[in-house]
C-alpha atoms as a PDB file:
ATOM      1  CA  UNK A   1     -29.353   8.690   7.943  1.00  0.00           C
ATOM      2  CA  UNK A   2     -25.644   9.220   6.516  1.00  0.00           C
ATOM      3  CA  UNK A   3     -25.881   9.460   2.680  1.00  0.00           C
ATOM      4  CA  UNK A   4     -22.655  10.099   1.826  1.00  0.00           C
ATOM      5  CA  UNK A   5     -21.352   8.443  -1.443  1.00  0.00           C
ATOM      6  CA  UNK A   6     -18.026   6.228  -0.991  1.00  0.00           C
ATOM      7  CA  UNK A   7     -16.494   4.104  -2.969  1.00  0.00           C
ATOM      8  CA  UNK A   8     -13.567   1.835  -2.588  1.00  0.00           C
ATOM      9  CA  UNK A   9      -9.960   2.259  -5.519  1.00  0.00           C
ATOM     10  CA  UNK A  10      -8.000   0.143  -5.975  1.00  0.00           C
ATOM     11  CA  UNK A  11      -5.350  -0.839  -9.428  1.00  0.00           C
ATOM     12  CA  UNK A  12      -2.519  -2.179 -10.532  1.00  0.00           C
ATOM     13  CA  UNK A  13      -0.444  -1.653 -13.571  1.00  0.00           C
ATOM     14  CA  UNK A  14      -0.299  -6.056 -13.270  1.00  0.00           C
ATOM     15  CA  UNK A  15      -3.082  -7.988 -11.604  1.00  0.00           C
ATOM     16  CA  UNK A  16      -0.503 -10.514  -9.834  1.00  0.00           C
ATOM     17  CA  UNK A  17      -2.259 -10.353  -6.357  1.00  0.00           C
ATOM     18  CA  UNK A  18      -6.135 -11.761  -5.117  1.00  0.00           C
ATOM     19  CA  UNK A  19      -6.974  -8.305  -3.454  1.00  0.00           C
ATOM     20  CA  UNK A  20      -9.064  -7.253  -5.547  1.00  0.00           C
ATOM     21  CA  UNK A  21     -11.546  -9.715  -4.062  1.00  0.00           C
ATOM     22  CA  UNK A  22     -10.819  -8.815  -0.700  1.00  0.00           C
ATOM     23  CA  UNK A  23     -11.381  -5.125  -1.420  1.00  0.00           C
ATOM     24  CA  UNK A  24     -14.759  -5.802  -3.318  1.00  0.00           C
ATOM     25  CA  UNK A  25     -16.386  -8.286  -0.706  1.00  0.00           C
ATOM     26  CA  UNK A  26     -15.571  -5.281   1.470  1.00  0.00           C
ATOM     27  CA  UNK A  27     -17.060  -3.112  -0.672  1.00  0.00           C
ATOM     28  CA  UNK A  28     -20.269  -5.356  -0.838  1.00  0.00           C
ATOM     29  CA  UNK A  29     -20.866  -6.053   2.485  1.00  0.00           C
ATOM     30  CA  UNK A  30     -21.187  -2.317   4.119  1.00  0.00           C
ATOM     31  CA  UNK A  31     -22.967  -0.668   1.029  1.00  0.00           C
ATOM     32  CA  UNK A  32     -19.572   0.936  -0.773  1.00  0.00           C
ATOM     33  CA  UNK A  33     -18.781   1.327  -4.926  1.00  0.00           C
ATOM     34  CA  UNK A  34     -15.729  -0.674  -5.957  1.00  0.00           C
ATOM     35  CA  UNK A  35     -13.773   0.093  -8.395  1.00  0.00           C
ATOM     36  CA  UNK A  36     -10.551  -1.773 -10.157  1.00  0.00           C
ATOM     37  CA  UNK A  37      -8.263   0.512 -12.095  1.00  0.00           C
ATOM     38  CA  UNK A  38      -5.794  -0.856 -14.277  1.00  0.00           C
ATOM     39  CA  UNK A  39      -2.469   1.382 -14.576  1.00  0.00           C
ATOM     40  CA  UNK A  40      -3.544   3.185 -17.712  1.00  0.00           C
ATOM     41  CA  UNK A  41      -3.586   6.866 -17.684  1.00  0.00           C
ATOM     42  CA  UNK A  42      -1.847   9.648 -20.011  1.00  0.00           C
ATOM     43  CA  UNK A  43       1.830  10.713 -20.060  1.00  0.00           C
ATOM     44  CA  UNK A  44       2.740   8.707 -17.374  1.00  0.00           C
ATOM     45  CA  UNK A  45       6.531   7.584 -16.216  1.00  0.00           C
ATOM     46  CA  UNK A  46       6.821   6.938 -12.319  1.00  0.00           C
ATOM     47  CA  UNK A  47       4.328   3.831 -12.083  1.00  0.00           C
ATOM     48  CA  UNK A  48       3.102   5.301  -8.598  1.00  0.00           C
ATOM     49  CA  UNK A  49       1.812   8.584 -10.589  1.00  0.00           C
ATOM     50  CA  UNK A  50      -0.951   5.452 -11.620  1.00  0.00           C
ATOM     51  CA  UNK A  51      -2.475   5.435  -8.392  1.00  0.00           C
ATOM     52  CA  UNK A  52      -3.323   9.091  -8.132  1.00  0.00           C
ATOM     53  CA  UNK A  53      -4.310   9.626 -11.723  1.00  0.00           C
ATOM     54  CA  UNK A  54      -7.051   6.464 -10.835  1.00  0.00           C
ATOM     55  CA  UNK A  55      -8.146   8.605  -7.488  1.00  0.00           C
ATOM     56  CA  UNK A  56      -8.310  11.551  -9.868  1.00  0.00           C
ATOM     57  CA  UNK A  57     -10.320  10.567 -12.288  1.00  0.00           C
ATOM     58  CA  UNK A  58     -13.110   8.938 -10.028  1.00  0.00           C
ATOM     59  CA  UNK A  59     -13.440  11.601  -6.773  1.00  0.00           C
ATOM     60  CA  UNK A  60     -15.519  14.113  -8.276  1.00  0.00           C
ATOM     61  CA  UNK A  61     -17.904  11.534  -8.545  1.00  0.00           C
ATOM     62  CA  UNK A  62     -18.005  10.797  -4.928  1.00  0.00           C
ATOM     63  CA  UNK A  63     -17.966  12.310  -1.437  1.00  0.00           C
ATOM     64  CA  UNK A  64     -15.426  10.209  -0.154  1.00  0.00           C
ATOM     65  CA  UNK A  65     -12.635   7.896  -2.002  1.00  0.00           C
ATOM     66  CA  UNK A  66     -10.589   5.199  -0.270  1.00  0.00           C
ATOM     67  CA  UNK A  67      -8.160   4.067  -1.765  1.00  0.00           C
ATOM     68  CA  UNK A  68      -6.368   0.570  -0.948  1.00  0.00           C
ATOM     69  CA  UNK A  69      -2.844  -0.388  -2.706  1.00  0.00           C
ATOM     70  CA  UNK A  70      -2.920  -3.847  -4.397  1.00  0.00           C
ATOM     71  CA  UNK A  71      -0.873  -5.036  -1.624  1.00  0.00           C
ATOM     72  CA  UNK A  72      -3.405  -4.569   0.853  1.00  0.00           C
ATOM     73  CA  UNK A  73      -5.830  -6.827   2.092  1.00  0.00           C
ATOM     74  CA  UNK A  74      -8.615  -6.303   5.354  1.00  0.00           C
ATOM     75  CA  UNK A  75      -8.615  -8.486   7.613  1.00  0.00           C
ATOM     76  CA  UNK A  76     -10.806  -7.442  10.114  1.00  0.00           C
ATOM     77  CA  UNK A  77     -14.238  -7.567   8.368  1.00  0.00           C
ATOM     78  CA  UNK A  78     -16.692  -7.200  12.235  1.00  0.00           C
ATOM     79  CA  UNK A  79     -17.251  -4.175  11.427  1.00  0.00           C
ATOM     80  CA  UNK A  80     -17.059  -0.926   8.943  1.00  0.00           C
ATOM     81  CA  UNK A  81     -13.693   0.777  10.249  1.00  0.00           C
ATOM     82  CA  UNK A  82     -14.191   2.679   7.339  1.00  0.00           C
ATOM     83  CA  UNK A  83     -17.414   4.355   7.710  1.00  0.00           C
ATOM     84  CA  UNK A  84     -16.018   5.130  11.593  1.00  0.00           C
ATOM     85  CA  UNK A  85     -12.890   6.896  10.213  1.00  0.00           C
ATOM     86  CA  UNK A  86     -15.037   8.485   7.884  1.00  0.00           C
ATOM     87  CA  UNK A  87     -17.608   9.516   9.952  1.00  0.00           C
ATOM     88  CA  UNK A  88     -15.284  10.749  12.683  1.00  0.00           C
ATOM     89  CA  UNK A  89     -13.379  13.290   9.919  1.00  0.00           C
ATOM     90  CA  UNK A  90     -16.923  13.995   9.126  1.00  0.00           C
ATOM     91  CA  UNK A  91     -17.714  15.434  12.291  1.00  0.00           C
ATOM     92  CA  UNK A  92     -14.134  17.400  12.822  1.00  0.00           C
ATOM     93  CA  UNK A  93     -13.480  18.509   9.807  1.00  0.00           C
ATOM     94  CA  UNK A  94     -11.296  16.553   8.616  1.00  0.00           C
ATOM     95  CA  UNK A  95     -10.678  15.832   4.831  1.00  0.00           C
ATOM     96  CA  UNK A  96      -8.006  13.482   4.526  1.00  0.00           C
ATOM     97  CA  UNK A  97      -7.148  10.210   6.827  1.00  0.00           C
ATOM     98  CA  UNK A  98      -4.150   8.099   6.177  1.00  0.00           C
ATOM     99  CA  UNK A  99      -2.105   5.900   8.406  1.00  0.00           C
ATOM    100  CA  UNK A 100       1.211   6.161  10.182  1.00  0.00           C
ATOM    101  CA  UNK A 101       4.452   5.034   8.655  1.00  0.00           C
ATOM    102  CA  UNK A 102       5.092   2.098  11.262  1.00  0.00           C
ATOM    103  CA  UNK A 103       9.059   1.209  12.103  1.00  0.00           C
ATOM    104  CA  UNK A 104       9.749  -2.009   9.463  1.00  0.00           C
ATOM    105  CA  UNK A 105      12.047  -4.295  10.867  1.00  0.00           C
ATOM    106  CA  UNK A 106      14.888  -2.810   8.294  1.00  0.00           C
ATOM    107  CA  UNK A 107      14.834   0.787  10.512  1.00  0.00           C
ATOM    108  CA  UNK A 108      12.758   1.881   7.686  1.00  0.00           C
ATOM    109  CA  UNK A 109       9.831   4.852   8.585  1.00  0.00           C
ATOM    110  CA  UNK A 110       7.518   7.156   7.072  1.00  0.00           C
ATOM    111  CA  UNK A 111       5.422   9.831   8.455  1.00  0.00           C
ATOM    112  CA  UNK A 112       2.669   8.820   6.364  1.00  0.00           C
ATOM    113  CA  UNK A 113       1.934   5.483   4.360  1.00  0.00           C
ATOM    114  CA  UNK A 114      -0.105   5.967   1.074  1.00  0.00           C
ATOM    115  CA  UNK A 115      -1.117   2.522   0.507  1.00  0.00           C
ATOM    116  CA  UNK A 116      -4.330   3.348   2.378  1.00  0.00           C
ATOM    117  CA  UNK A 117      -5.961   6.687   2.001  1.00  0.00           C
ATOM    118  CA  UNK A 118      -9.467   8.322   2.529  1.00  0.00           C
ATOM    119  CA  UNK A 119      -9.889  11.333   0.470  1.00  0.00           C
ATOM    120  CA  UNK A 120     -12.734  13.634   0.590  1.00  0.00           C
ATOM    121  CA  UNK A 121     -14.116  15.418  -2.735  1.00  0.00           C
ATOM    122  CA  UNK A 122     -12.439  18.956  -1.569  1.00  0.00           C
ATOM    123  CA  UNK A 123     -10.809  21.754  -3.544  1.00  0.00           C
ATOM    124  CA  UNK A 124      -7.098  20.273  -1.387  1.00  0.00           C
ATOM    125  CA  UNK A 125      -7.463  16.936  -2.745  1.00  0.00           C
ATOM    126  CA  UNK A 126      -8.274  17.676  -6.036  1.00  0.00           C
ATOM    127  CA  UNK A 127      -5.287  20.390  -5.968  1.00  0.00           C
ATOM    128  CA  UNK A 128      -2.800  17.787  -4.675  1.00  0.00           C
ATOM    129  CA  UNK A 129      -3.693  14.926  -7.193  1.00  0.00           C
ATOM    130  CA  UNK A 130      -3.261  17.708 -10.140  1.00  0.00           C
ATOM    131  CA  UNK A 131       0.298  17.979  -8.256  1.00  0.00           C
ATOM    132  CA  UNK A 132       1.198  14.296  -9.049  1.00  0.00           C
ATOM    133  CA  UNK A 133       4.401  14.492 -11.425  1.00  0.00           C
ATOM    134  CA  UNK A 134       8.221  14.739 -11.384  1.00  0.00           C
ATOM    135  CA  UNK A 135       8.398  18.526 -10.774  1.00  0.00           C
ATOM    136  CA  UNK A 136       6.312  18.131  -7.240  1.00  0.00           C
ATOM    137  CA  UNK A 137       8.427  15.353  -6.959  1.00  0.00           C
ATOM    138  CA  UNK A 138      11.734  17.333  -7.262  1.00  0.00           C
ATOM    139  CA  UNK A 139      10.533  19.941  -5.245  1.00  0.00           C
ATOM    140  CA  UNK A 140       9.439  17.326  -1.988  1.00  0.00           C
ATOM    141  CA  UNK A 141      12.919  15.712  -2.679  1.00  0.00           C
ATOM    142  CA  UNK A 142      14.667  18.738  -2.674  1.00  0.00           C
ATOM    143  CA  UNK A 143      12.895  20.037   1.110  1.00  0.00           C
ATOM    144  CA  UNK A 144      12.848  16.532   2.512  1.00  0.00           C
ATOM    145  CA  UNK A 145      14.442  15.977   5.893  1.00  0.00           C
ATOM    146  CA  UNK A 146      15.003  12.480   6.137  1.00  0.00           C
ATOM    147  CA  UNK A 147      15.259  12.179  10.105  1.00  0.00           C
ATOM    148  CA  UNK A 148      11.834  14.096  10.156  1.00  0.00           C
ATOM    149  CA  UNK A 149      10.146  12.810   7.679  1.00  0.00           C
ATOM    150  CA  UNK A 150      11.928   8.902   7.166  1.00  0.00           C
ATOM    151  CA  UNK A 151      12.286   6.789   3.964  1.00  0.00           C
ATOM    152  CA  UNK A 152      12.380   8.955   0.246  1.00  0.00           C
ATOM    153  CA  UNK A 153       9.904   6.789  -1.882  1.00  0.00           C
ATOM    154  CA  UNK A 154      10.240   8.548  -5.056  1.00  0.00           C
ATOM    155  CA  UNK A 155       6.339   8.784  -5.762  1.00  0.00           C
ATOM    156  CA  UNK A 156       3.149   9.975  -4.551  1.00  0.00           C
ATOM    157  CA  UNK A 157       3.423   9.593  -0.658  1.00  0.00           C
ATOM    158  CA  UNK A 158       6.765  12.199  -0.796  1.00  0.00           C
ATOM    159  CA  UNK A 159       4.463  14.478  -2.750  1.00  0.00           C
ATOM    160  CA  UNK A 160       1.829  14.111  -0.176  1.00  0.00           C
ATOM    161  CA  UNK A 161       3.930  15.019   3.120  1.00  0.00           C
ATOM    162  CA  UNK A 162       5.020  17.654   1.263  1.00  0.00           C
ATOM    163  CA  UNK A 163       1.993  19.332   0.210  1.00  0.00           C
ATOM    164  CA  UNK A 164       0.518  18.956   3.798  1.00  0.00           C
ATOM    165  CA  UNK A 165       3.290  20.797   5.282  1.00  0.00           C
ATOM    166  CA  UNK A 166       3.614  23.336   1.937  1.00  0.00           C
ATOM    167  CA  UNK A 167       0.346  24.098   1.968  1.00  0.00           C
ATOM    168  CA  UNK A 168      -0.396  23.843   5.395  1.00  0.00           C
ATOM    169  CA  UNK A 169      -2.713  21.263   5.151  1.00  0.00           C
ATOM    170  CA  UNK A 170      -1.822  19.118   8.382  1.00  0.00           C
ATOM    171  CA  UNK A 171      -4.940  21.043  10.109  1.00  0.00           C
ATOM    172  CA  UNK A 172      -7.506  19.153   7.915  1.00  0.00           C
ATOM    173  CA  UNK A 173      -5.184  15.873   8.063  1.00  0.00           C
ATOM    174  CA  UNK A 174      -6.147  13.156  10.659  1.00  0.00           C
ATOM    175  CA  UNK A 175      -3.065  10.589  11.050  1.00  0.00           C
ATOM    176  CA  UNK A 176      -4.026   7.837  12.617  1.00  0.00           C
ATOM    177  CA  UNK A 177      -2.562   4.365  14.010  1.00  0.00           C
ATOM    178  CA  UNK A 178      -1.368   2.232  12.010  1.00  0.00           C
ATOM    179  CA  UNK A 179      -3.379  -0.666  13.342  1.00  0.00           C
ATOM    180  CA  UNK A 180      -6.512   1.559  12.304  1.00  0.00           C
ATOM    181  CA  UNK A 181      -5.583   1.663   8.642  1.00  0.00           C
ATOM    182  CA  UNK A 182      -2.461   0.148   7.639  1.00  0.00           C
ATOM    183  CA  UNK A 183      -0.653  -2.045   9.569  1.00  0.00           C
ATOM    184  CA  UNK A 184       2.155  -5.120   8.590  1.00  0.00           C
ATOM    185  CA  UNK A 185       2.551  -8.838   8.913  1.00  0.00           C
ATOM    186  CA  UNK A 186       4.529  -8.303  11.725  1.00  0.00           C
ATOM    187  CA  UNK A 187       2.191  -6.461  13.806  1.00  0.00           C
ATOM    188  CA  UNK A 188      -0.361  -9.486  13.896  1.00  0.00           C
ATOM    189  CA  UNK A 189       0.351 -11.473  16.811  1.00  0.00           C
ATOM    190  CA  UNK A 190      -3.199 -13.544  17.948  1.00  0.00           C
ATOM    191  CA  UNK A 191      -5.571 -13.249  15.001  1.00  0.00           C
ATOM    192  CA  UNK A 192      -6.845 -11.454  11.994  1.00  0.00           C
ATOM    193  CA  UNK A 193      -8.554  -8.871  14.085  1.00  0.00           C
ATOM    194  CA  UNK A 194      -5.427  -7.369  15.685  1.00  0.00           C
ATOM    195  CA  UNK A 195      -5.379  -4.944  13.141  1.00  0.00           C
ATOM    196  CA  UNK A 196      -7.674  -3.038  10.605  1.00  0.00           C
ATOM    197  CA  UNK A 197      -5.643  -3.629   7.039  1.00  0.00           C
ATOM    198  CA  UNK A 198      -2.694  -5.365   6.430  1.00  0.00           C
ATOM    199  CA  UNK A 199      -0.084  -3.995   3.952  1.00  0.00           C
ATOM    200  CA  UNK A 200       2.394  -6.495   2.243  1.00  0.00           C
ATOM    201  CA  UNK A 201       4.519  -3.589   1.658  1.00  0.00           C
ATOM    202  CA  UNK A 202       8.307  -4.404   0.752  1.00  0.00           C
ATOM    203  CA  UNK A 203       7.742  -8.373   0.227  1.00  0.00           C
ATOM    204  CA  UNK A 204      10.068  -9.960  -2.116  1.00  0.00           C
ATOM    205  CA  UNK A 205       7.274 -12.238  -3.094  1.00  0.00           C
ATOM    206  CA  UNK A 206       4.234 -10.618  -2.531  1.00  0.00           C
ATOM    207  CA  UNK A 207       2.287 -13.307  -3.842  1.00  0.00           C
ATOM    208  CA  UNK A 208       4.031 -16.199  -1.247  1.00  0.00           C
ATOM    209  CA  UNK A 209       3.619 -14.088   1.885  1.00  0.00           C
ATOM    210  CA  UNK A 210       0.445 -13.443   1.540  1.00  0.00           C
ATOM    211  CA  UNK A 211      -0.080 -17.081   1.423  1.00  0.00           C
ATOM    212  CA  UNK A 212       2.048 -18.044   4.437  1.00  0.00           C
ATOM    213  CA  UNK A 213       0.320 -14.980   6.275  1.00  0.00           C
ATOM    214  CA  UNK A 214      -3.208 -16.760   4.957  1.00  0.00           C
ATOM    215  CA  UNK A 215      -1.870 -20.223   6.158  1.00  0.00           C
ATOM    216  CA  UNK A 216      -0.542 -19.144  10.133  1.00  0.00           C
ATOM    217  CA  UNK A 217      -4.043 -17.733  10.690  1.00  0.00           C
ATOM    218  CA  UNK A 218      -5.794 -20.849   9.427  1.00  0.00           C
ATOM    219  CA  UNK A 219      -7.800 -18.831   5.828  1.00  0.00           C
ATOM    220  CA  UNK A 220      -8.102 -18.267   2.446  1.00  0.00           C
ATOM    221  CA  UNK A 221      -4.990 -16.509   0.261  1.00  0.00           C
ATOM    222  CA  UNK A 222      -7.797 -13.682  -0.432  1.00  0.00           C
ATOM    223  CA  UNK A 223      -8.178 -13.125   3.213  1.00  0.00           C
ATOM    224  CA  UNK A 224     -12.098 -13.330   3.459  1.00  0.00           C
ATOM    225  CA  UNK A 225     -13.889 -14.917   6.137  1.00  0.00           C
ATOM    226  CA  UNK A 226     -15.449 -18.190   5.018  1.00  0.00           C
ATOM    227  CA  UNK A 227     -19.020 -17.592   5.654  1.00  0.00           C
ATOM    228  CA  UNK A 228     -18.571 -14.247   3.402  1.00  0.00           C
ATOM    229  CA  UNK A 229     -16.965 -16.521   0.417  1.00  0.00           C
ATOM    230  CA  UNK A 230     -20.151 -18.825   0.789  1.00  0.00           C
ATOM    231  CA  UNK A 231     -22.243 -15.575   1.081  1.00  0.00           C
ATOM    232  CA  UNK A 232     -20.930 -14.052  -1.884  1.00  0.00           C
ATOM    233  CA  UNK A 233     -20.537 -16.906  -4.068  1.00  0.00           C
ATOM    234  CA  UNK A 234     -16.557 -16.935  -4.619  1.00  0.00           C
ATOM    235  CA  UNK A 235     -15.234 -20.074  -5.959  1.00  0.00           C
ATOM    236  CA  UNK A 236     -11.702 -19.378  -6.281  1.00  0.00           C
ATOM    237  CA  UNK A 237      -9.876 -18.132  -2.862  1.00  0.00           C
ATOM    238  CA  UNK A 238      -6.263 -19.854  -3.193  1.00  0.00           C
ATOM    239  CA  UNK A 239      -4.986 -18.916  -6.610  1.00  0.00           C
ATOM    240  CA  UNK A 240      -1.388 -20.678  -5.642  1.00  0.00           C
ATOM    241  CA  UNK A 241      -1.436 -24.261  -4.781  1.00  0.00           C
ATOM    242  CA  UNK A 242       0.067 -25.372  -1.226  1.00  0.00           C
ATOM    243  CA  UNK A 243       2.388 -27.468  -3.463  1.00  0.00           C
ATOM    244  CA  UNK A 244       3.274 -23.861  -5.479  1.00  0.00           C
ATOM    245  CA  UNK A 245       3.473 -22.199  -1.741  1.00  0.00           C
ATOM    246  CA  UNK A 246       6.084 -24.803  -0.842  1.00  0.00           C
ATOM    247  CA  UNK A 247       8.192 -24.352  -3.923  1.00  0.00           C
ATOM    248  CA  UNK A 248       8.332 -20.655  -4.133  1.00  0.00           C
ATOM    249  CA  UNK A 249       8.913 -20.413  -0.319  1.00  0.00           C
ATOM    250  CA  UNK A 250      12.431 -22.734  -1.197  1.00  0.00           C
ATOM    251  CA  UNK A 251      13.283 -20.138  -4.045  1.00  0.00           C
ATOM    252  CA  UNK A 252      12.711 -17.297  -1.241  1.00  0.00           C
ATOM    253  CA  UNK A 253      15.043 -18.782   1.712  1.00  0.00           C
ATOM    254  CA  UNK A 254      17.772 -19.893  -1.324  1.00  0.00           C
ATOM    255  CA  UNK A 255      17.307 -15.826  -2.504  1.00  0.00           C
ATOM    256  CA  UNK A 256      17.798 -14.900   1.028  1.00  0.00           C
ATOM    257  CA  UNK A 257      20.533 -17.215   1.721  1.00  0.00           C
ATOM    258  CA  UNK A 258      22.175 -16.017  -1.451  1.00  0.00           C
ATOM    259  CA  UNK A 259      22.133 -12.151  -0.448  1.00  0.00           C
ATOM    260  CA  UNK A 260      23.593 -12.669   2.888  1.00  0.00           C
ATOM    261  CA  UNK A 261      26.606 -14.382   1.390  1.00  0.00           C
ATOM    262  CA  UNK A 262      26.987 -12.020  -1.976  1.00  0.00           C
ATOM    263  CA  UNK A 263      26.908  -8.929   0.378  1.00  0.00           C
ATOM    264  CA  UNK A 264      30.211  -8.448   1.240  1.00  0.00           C
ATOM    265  CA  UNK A 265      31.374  -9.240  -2.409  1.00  0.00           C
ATOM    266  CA  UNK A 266      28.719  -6.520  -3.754  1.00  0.00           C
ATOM    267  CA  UNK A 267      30.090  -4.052  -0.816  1.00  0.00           C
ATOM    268  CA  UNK A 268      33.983  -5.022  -1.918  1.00  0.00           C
ATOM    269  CA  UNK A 269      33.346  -4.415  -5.824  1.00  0.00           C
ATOM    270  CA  UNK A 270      31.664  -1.146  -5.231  1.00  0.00           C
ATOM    271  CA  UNK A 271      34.636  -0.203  -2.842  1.00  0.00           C
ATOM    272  CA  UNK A 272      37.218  -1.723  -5.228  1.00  0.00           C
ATOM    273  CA  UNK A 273      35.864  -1.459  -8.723  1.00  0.00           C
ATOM    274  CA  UNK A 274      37.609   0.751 -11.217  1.00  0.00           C
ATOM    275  CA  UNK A 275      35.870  -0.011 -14.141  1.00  0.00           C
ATOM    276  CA  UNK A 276      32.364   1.727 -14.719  1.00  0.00           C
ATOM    277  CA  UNK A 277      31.256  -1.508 -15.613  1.00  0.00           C
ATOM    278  CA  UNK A 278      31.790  -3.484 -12.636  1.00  0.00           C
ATOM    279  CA  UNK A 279      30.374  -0.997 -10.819  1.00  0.00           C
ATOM    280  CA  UNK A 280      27.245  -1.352 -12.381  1.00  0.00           C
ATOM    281  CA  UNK A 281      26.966  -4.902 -12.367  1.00  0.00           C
ATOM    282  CA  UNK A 282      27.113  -4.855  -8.789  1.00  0.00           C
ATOM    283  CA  UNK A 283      25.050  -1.878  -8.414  1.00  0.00           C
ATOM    284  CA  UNK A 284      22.549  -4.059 -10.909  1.00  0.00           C
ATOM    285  CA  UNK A 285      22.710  -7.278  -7.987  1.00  0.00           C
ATOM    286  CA  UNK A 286      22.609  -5.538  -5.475  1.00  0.00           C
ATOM    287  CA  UNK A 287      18.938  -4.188  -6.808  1.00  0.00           C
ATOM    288  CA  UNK A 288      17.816  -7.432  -7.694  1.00  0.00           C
ATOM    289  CA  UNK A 289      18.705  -8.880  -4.510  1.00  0.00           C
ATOM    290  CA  UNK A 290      16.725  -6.207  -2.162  1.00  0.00           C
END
């Protein structure tokens, strides 16, 4: 009988999203710890540093951490993926399983995403979560090779690919698909068991496509199944109302709309502008409209 000792992390420095149910029904029905960390930690700046200071602070206390962004929701709930992947590193020696960076439909890529791990309680991860800060983060930026390596993040995940390569960690590393682990809205084409985990990743409201992602496959905005929502006695599944979906999917397509059409102007001023100030007013939009 396997006796390892898992438990499930996830946090948020602002509980805006329903995953937290997702992640603990989950949790409750294959036998796992959940945990909920709010983004409170010591002498912290880059928000993403949260994350591994959470991981940090609870692994020692485990054999095996997994930790889910709050942007990430199963979907598949047949059967434990989890204790498979764990199981599998298990038996090969294998400390650390994330998920490949798929190809968004922006071009974007990553080797790795971080938004899922599985961490074992090993000397390596508890050496690269005391490597979390902004000199690690220097030193990844300063070796990265974007066509190798894809999209500079600015946070834990650059840290990470650059440890496993620094330290020659890849050996102990499984990378798997990202259907397995991590996968997108986009890669969901029949049902909710096309994929392991889906990652919201890069939504300009979060909140309102995980509800239209809830509504095209017929369930609830946490993403359960509806016999494990009876089972487990949840009462609230659909924290926005469809009449709240409807509105803030207007404000989306006029946002949209709005940055096709201010594009050019945003490319002309930062072309064009001479004062500083200009400049960063449209550097400002152009942020705020990404």
């Amino acid at each position: 009988m396997n006796t390892l000792d898992i438990c499930i992390v996830s946090g948020a420095d602002f509980v805006a999203l329903h995953s937290y149910v997702n992640h603990s029904v989950y949790a409750r029905e294959f036998g796992y710890d959940f945990r909920f960390e709010a983004g409170v930690a010591e002498a912290v700046e880059n928000v993403f540093f949260f994350k591994t200071a959470a991981i940090e602070r609870v692994i020692e206390r485990y054999d095996w951490v997994v930790w889910m962004d709050d942007d990430t929701f199963v979907t598949d709930f047949s059967r434990d993926r989890i204790r498979d992947l764990i199981d599998g590193a298990e038996a090969t020696g294998v400390s650390f399983v994330v998920a490949s960076g798929p190809e968004e439909p922006n071009g974007f890529f990553s080797m790795l995403n971080s938004g899922v791990m599985l961490l074992k309680n090993c000397p390596e991860n508890v050496e690269m979560l005391g490597n979390m800060n902004d000199e690690s983060l220097a030193r990844a930026r300063a070796w990265w090779d974007d066509d190798k390596f894809g999209v500079f993040t600015g946070g834990d995940q650059d840290i990470i690919i650059w440890m496993l390569h620094d330290r020659d960690w890849l050996p102990r590393t499984k990378i798997v698909n990202h259907r397995e682990l991590n996968s997108r809205t986009h890669h969901y084409e029949n049902s909710l068991d096309d994929a392991f985990i889906c990652h919201f990743c890069g939504h300009w409201d979060k909140a309102l496509s995980i509800a239209q992602f809830a509504e095209r496959f017929h369930t609830n905005q946490a993403l359960v199944p509806s016999e494990l929502a009876v089972k487990y006695s949840i009462k609230r599944l659909n924290p926005q109302s469809r009449a709240t979906v409807r509105l803030r999917g207007g404000v989306a397509r006029l946002a949209a709309r709005a940055k096709h059409l201010l594009r050019p102007v945003l490319e002309l001023s930062e072309r064009s502008g001479r004062r500083s100030g200009l400049r960063i007013a449209a550097h400002r939009l152009r942020a705020a409209l990404r």
